[in-house]
Each structure stands twice: as C-alpha cells, then as structure tokens.
PDB file of N, CA and C in Angstrom:
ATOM      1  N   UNK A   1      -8.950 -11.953  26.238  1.00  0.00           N
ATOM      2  CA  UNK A   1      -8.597 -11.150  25.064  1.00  0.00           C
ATOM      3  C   UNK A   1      -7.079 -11.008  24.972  1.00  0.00           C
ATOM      4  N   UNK A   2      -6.704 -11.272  23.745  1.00  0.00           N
ATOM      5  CA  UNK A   2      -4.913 -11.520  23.875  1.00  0.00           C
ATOM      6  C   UNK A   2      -4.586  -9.801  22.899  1.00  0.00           C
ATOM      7  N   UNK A   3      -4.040  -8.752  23.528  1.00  0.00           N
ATOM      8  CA  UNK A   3      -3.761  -7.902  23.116  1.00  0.00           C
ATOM      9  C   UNK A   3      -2.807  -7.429  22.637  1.00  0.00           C
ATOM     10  N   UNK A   4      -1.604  -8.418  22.609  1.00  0.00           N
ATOM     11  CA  UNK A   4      -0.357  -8.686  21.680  1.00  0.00           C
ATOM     12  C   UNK A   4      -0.713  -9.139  20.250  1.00  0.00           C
ATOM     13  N   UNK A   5      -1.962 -10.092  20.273  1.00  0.00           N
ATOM     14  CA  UNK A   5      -2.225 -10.419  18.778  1.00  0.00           C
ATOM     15  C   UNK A   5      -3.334  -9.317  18.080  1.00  0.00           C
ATOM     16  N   UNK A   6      -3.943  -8.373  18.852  1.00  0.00           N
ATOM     17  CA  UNK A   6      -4.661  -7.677  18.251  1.00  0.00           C
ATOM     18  C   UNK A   6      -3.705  -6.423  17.856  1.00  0.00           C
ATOM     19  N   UNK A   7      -2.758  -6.131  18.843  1.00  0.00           N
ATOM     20  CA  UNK A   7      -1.789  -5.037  18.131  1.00  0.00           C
ATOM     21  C   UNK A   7      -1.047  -5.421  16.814  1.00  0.00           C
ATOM     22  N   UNK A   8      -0.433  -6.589  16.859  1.00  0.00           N
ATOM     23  CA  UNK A   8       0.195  -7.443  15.968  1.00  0.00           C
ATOM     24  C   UNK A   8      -0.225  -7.301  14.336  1.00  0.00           C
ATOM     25  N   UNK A   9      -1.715  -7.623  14.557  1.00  0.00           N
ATOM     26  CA  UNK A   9      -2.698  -7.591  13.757  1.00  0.00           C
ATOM     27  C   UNK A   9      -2.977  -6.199  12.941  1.00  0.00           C
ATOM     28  N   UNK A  10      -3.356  -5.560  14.173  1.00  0.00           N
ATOM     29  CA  UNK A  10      -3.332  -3.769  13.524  1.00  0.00           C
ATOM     30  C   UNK A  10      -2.147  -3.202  12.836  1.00  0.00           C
ATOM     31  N   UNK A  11      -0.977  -3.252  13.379  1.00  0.00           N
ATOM     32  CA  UNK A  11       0.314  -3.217  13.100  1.00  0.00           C
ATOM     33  C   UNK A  11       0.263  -3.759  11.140  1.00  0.00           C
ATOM     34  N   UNK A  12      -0.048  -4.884  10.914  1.00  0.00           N
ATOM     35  CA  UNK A  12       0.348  -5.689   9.687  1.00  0.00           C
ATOM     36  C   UNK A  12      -0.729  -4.859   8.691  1.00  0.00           C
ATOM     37  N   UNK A  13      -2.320  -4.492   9.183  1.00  0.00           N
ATOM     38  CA  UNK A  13      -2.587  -4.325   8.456  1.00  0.00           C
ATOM     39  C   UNK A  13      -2.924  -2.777   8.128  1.00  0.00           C
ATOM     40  N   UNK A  14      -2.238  -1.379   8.577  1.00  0.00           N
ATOM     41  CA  UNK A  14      -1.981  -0.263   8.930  1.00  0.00           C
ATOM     42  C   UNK A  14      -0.816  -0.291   7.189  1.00  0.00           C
ATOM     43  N   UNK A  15       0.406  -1.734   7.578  1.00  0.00           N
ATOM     44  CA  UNK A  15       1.656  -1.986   7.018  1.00  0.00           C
ATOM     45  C   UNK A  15       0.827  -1.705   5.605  1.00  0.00           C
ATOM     46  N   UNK A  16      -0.114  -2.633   5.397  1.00  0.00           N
ATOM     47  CA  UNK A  16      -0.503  -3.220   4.506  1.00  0.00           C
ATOM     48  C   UNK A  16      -1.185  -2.258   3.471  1.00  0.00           C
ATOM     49  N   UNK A  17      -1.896  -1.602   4.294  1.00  0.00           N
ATOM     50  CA  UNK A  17      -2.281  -0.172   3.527  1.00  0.00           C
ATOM     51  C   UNK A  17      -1.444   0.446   2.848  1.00  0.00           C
ATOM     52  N   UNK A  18      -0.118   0.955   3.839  1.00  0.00           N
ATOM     53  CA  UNK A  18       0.545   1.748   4.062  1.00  0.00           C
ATOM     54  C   UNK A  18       1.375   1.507   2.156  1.00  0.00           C
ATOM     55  N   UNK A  19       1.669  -0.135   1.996  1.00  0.00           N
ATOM     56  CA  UNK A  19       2.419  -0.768   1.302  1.00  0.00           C
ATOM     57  C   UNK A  19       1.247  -0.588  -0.382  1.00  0.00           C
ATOM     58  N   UNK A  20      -0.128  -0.582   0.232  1.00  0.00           N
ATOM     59  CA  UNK A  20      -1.216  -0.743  -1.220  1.00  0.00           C
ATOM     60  C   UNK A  20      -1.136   0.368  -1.720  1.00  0.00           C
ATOM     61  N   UNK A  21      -1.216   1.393  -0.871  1.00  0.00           N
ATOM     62  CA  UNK A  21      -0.781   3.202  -1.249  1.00  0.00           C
ATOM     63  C   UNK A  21      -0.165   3.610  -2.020  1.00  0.00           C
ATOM     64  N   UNK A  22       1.575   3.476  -1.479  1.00  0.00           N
ATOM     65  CA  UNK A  22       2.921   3.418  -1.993  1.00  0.00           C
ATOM     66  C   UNK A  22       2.646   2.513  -3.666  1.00  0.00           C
ATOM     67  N   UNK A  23       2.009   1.111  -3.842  1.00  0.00           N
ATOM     68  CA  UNK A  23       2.641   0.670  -4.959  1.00  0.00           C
ATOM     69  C   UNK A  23       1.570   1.376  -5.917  1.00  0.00           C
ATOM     70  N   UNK A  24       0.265   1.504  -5.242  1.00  0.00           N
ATOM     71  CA  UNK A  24      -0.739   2.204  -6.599  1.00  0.00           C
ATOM     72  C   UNK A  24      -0.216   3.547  -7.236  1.00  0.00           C
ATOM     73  N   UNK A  25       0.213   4.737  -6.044  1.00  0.00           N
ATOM     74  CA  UNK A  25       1.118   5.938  -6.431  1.00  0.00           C
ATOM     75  C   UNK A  25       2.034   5.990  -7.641  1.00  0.00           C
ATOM     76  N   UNK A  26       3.030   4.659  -7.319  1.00  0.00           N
ATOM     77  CA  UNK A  26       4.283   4.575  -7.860  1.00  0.00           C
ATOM     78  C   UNK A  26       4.188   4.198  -9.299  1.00  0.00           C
ATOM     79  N   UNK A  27       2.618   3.094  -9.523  1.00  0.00           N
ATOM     80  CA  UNK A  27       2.285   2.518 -10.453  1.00  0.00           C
ATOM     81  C   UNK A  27       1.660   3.309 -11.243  1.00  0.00           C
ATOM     82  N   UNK A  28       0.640   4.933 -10.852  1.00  0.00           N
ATOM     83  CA  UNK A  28       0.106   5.581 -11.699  1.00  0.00           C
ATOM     84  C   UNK A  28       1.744   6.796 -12.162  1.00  0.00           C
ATOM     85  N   UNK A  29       1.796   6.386 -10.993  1.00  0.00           N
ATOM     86  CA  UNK A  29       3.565   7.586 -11.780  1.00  0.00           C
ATOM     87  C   UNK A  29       4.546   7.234 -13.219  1.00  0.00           C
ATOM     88  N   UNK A  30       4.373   5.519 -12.828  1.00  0.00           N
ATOM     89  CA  UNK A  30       4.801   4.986 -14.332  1.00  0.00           C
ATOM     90  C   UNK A  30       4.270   4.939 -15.174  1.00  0.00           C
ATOM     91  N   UNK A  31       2.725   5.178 -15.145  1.00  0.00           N
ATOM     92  CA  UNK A  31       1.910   4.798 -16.555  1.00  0.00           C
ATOM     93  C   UNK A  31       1.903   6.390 -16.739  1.00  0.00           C
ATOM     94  N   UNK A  32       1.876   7.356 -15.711  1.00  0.00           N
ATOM     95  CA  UNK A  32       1.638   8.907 -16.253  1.00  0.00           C
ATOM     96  C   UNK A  32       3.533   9.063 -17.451  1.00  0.00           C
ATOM     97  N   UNK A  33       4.355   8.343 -16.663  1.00  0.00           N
ATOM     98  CA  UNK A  33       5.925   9.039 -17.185  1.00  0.00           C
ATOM     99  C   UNK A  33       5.602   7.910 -18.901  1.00  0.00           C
ATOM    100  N   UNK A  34       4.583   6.784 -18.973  1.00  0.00           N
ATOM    101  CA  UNK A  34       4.629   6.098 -20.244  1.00  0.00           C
ATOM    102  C   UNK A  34       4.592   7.169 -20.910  1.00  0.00           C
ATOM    103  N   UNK A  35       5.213   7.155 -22.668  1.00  0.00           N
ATOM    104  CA  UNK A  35       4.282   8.165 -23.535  1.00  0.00           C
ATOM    105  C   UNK A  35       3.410   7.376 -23.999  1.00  0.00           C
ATOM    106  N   UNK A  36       1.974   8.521 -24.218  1.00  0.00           N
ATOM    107  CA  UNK A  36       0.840   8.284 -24.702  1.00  0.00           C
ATOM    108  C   UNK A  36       0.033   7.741 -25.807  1.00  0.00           C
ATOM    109  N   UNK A  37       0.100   6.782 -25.905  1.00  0.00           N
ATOM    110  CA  UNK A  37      -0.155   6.187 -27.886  1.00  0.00           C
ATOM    111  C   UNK A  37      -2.204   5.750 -27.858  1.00  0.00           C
ATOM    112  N   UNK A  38      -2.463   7.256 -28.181  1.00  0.00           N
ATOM    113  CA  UNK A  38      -3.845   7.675 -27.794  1.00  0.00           C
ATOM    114  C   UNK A  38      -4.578   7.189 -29.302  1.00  0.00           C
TER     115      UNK A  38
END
C-alpha cells in the first residue's frame, strides 16, 4: 500500500471540493448582485 499516493490523492481531492464550493458561492453571489429582469 503506497501511502504517499493515497495522501496525495486525498489532499487533491479535499482541494477540489474546497475549489467546487468557493466557485458555486462566488457564482450564486454574481447572479444574486445581477438585477432581476423577472
């Protein structure tokens, strides 16, 4: 069992979350600051 590539691994995809979070947030923050053409 190579436990440098399983940390490696966890590490990227912890990142990866971390990174899907951040852009969905940022992305409902811009469509909330759009104005509304209802």
């Amino acid at each position: 069992m190579q436990y440098p590539l399983l940390l490696i691994f966890v590490k990227v995809t912890i990142f990866a979350l971390m990174l899907a979070i951040g852009l969905n947030l940022s992305f409902e923050k811009m469509l909330s600051l759009l104005p509304q053409e209802n």
